[in-house]
Protein backbone atom coordinates (compact mmCIF):
# COMPACT_ATOMS: atom_id res chain seq x y z
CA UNK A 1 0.00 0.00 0.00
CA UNK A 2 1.23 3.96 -0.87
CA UNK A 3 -0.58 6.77 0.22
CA UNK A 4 0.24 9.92 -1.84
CA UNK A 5 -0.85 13.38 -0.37
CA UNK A 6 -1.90 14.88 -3.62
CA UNK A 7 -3.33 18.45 -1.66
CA UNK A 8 -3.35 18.96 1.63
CA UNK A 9 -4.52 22.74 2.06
CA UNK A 10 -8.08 24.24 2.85
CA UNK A 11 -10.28 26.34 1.02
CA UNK A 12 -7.98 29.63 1.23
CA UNK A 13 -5.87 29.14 -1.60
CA UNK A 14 -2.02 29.24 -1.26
CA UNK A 15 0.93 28.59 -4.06
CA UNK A 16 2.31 25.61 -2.13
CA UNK A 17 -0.82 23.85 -1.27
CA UNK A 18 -4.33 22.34 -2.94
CA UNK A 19 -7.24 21.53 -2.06
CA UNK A 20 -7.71 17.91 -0.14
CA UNK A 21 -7.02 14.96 -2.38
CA UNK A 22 -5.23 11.69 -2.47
CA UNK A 23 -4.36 8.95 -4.05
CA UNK A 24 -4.27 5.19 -2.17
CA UNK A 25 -2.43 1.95 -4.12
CA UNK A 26 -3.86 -0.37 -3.15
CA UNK A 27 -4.03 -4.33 -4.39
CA UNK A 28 -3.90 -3.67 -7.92
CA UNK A 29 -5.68 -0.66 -7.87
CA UNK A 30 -5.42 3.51 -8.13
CA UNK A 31 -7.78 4.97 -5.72
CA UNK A 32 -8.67 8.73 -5.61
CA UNK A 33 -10.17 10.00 -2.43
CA UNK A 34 -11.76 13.65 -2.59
CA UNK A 35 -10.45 15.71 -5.45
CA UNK A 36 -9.91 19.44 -4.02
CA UNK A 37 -8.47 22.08 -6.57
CA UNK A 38 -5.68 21.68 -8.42
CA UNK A 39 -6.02 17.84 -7.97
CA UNK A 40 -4.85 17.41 -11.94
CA UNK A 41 -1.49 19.30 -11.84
CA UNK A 42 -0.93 17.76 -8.32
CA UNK A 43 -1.06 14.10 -9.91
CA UNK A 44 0.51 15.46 -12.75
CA UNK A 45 3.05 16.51 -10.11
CA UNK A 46 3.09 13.23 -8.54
CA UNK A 47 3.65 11.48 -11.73
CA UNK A 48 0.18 8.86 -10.88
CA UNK A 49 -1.68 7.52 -14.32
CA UNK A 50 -4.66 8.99 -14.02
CA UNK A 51 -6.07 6.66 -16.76
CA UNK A 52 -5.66 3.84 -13.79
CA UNK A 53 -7.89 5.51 -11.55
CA UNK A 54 -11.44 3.85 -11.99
CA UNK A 55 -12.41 4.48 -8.53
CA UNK A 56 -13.40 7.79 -6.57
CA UNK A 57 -14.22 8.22 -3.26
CA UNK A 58 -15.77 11.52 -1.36
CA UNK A 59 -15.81 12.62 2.02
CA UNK A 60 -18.18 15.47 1.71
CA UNK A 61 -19.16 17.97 -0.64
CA UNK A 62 -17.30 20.82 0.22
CA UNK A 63 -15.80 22.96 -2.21
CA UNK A 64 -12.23 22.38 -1.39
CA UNK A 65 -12.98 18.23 -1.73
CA UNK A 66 -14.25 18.32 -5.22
CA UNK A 67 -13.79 21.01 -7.03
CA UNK A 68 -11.30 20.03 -9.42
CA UNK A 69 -13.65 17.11 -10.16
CA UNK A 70 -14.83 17.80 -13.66
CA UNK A 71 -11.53 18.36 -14.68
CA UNK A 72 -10.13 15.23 -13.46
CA UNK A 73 -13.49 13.60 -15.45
CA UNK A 74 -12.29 15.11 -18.15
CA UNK A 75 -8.59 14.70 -18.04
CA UNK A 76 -8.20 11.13 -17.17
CA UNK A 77 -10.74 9.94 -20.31
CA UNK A 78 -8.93 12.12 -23.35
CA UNK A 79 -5.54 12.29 -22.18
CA UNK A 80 -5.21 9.61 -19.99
CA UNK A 81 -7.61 7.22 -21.26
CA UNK A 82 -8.96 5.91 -18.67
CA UNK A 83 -12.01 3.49 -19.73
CA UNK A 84 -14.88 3.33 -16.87
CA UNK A 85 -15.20 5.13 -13.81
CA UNK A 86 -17.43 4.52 -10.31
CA UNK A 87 -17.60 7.85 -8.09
CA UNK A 88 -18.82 6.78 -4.08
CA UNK A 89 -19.65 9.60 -1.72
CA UNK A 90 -22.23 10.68 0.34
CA UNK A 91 -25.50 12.75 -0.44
CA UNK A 92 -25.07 14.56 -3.80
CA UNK A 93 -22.60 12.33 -5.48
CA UNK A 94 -25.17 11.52 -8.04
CA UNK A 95 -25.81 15.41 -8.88
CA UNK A 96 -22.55 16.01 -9.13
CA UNK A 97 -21.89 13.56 -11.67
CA UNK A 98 -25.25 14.76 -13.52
CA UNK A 99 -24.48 18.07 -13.11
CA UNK A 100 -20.95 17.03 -15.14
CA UNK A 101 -23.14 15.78 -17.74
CA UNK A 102 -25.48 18.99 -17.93
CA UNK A 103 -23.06 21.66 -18.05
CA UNK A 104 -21.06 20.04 -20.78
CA UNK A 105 -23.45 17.87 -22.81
CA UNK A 106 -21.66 19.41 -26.06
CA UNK A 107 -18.30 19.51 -25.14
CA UNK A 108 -18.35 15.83 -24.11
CA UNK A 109 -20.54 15.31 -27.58
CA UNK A 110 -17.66 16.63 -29.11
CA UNK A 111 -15.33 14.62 -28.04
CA UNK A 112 -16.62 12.00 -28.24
CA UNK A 113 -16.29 12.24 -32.31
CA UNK A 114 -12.51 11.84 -31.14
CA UNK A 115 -12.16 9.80 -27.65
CA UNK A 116 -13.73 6.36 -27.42
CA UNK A 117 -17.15 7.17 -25.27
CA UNK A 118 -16.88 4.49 -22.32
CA UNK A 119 -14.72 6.61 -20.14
CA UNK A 120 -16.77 9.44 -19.78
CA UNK A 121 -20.74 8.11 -20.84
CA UNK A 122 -21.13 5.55 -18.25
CA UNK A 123 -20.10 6.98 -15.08
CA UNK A 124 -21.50 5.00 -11.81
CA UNK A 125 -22.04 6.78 -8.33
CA UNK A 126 -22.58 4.81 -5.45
CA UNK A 127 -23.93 6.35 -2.37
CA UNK A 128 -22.12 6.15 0.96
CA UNK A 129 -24.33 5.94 4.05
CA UNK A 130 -23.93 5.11 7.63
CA UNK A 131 -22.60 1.18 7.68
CA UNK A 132 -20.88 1.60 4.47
CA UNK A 133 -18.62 -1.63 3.83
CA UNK A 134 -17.29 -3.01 0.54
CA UNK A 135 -14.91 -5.91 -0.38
CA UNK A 136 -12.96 -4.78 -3.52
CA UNK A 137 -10.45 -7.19 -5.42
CA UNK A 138 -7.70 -7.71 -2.70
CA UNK A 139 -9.04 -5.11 -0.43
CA UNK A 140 -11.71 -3.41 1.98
CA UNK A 141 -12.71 -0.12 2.67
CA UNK A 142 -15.60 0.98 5.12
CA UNK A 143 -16.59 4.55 6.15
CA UNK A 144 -17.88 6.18 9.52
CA UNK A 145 -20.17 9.53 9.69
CA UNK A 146 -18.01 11.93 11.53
CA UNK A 147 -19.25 15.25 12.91
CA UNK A 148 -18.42 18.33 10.10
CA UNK A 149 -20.84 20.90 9.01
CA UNK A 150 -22.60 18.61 6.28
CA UNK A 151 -22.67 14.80 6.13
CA UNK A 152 -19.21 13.52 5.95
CA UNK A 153 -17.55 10.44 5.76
CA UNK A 154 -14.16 9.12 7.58
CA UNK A 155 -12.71 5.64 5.16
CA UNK A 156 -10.31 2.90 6.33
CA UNK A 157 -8.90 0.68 3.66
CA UNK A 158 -6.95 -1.89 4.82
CA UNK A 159 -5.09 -4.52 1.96
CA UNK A 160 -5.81 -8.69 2.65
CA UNK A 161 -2.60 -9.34 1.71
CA UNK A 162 -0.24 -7.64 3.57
CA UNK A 163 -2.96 -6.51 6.52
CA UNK A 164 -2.11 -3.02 5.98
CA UNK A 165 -4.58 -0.47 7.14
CA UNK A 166 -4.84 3.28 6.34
CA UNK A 167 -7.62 5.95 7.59
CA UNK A 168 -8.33 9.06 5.94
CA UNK A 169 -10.82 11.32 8.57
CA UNK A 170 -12.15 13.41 6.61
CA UNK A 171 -12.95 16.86 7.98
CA UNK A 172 -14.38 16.50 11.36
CA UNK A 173 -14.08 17.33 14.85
CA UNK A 174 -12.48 15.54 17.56
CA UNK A 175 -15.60 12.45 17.95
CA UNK A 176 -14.29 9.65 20.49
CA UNK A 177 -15.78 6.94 17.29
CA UNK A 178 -13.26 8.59 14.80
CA UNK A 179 -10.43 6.73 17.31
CA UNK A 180 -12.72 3.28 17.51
CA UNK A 181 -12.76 3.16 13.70
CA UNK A 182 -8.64 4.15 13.36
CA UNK A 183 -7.98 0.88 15.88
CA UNK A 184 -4.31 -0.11 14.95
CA UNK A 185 -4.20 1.58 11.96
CA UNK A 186 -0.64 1.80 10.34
CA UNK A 187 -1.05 5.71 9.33
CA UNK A 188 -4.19 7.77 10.70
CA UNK A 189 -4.30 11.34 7.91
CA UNK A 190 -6.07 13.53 10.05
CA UNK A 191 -7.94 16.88 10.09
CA UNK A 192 -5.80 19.84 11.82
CA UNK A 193 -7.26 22.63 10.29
CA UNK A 194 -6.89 24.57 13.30
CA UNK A 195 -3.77 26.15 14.28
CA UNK A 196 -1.68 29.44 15.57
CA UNK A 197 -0.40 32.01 12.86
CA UNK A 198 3.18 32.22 12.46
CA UNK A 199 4.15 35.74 11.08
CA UNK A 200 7.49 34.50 9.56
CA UNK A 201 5.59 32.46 7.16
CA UNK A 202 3.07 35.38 5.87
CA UNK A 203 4.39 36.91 2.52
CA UNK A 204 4.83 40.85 2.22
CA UNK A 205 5.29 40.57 -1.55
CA UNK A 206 1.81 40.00 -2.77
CA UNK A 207 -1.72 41.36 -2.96
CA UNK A 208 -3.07 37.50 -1.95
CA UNK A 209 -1.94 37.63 1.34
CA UNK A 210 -5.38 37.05 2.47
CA UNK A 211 -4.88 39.24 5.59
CA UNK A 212 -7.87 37.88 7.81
CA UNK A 213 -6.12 34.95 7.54
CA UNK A 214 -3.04 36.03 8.28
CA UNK A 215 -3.90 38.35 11.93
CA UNK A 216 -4.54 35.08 13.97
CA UNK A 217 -7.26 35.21 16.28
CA UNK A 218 -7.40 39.04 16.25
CA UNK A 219 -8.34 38.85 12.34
CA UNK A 220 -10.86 36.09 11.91
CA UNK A 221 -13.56 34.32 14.24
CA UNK A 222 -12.36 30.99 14.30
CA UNK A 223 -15.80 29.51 15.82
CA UNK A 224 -17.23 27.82 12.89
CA UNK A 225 -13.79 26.44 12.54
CA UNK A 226 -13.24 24.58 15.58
CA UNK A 227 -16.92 23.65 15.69
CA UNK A 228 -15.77 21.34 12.67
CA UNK A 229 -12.44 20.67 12.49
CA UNK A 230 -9.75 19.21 14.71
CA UNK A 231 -6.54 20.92 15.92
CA UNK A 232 -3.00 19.42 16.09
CA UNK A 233 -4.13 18.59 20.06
CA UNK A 234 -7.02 17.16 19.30
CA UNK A 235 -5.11 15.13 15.89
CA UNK A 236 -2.81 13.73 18.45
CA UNK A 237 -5.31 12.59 21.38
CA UNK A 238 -7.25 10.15 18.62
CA UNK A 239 -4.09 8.86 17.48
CA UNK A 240 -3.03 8.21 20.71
CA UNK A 241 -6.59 6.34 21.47
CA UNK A 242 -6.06 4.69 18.00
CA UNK A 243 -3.07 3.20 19.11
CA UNK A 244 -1.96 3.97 15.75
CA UNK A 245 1.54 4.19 13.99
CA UNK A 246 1.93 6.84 12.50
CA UNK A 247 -0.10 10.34 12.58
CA UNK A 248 -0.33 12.98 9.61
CA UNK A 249 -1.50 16.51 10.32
CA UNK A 250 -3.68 17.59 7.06
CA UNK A 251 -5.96 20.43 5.55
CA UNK A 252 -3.78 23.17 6.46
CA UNK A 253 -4.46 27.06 6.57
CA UNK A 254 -2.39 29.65 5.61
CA UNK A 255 0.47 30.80 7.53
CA UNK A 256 -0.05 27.83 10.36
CA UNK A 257 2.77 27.55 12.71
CA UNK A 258 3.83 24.01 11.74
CA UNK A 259 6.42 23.32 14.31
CA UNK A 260 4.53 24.25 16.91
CA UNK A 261 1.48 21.88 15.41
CA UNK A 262 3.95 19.05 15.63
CA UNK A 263 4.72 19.89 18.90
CA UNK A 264 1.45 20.00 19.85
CA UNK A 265 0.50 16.10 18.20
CA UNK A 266 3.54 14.88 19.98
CA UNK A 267 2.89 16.14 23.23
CA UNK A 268 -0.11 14.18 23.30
CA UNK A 269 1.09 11.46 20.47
CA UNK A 270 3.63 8.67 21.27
CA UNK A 271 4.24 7.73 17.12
CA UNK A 272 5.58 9.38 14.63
CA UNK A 273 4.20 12.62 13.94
CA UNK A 274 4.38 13.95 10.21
CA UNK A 275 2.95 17.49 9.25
CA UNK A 276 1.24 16.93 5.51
CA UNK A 277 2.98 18.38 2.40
CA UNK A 278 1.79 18.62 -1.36
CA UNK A 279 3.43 15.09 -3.04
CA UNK A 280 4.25 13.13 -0.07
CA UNK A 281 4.05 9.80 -0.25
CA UNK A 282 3.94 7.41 2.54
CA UNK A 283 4.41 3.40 3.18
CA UNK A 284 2.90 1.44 6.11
C-alpha cells in the first residue's frame, strides 16, 4: 500500500498547497479520495496515471474536496484514457456527476467524435451511508459519519494481503468513534485545520496575502472552525486512542505555525508525527 498526499490545504488558496485529495495503491488498484483544486497538476506533479484511476471516493461535498472534479473527469478519459469510472460519496454524489453531464453535454458530444465514449458516458455513483462496507479485489474499505458541518464520511482501507490499514478522517471534529474506527491503523491522515499564525511564514510581496487569515485570532472568528475541524491537540489525542503508527496533520491554513502543530500532536502522540505536504508519499 502507498498513500500519496496529492493536496493537503483548505479552502484559502495558497501557491504551495491544494485543495484535499489523495491517491491510495492499493491491491492492484489507483484509488482517488476527494479531489480538491488543483487535484490534476498535483497528480501530474506526482507522476500517478490517471487513466488507472477507476475508482473515486468523497468525504463530503465541500468545495475544497471536489472542485477540481470535472476536470479530473475530463482529463483522465482524453488524455489519460482511462475506460470506466465509479464515483462513491455521500448525499449529492449523483448530482454532481449529472451536473458534469449537464453543463457540458456538447463539449463531451464533441469529443466523443474523437475519444472512445466508455470513459466518460457511463459513469456510476454509489452512495455512501452510515454502515458503508465493501470488499474490492484484494481489499476493503468501510466509512464512519463523523461530525463536520454537512454529512461527511471518515474511510479505512486496509489490503488482505499484507494486513495493511490506512484511515483518511475526513474533515471533522475531535468524535471519540473517529479513534474506535482508526484501531491499529498503520497511518491515521487527520484533520488539523486549526492552528496558531506564524508571522514568519506570511508573505509581504503579494496582494493575496489574504490578511484575515493572516492576523490570527485578532483577524478572523475561528468559531465555525473549531466547531468542525480538529486541531493538532485534538489530531494527536485520537491517534493516541487509536493506538496507531503513524499520525499525519492535514488540511492546512495559511500561515499555520507548523512546528509548533507538531509539537502540539507529539505532546499528546507517542508515534511518529508527520505534518502533511503537497506530493508526499507514505508506506505502512
Amino acid at each position: 500500500m502507498e498513500i500519496t498526499l496529492i493536496g493537503t490545504g483548505s479552502p484559502i488558496p495558497i501557491p504551495e498547497r491544494g485543495g484535499t485529495s489523495l491517491v491510495v495503491d492499493i491491491a492492484d488498484d489507483t484509488v482517488l479520495v476527494d479531489c480538491g483544486p488543483r487535484a490534476v497538476y498535483g497528480l501530474m506533479d506526482s507522476e500517478i496515471d490517471m487513466g488507472e484511476i477507476e475508482t473515486v471516493f468523497f468525504t463530503h461535498h465541500h468545495m475544497d474536496h471536489n472542485a477540481s472534479f470535472f476536470h479530473f473527469a475530463f482529463t483522465s478519459w482524453t488524455e489519460a484514457g482511462r475506460e470506466s469510472l465509479t464515483v462513491y460519496g455521500p448525499d449529492g454524489t449523483d448530482r454532481l456527476v449529472e451536473a458534469l453531464y449537464d453543463i457540458y453535454a456538447e463539449d463531451i458530444e464533441y469529443r466523443k467524435d474523437v475519444y472512445p465514449t466508455d470513459g466518460i458516458s457511463g459513469i456510476e455513483t454509489k452512495r455512501v451511508t452510515d454502515g458503508f462496507s465493501r470488499q474490492m479485489d484484494g481489499w476493503e474499505i468501510t466509512a464512519l459519519p463523523v461530525d463536520h458541518s454537512i454529512e461527511t464520511y471518515a474511510y479505512r482501507f486496509e489490503e488482505d494481503e499484507t494486513g495493511e490499514s490506512f484511515v483518511f478522517s475526513g474533515d471533522t471534529q475531535k468524535i471519540q468513534s473517529l479513534a474506535d474506527f482508526a484501531a491499529d491503523a498503520d497511518i491515521l491522515v487527520q484533520d488539523s485545520n486549526t492552528a496558531p499564525v506564524d508571522e514568519d511564514q506570511v508573505p509581504s510581496d503579494t496582494q493575496f496575502v489574504w490578511p484575515q487569515y493572516a492576523a490570527g485570532d485578532e483577524g478572523l472568528d475561528e468559531s465555525t472552525l473549531t466547531a468542525n475541524h480538529c486541531d493538532a491537540t485534538d489530531a494527536g489525542e485520537i491517534a493516541q486512542d487509536a493506538g496507531v503508527q503513524t499520525l499525519v496533520l492535514t488540511h492546512l491554513m495559511p500561515y499555520r505555525d507548523l512546528d509548533a502543530m507538531q509539537r502540539d500532536a507529539e505532546s499528546v502522540f507517542d508515534g511518529d508525527v508527520i505534518v502533511a505536504e503537497d506530493g508526499l508519499r507514505l508506506t505502512p
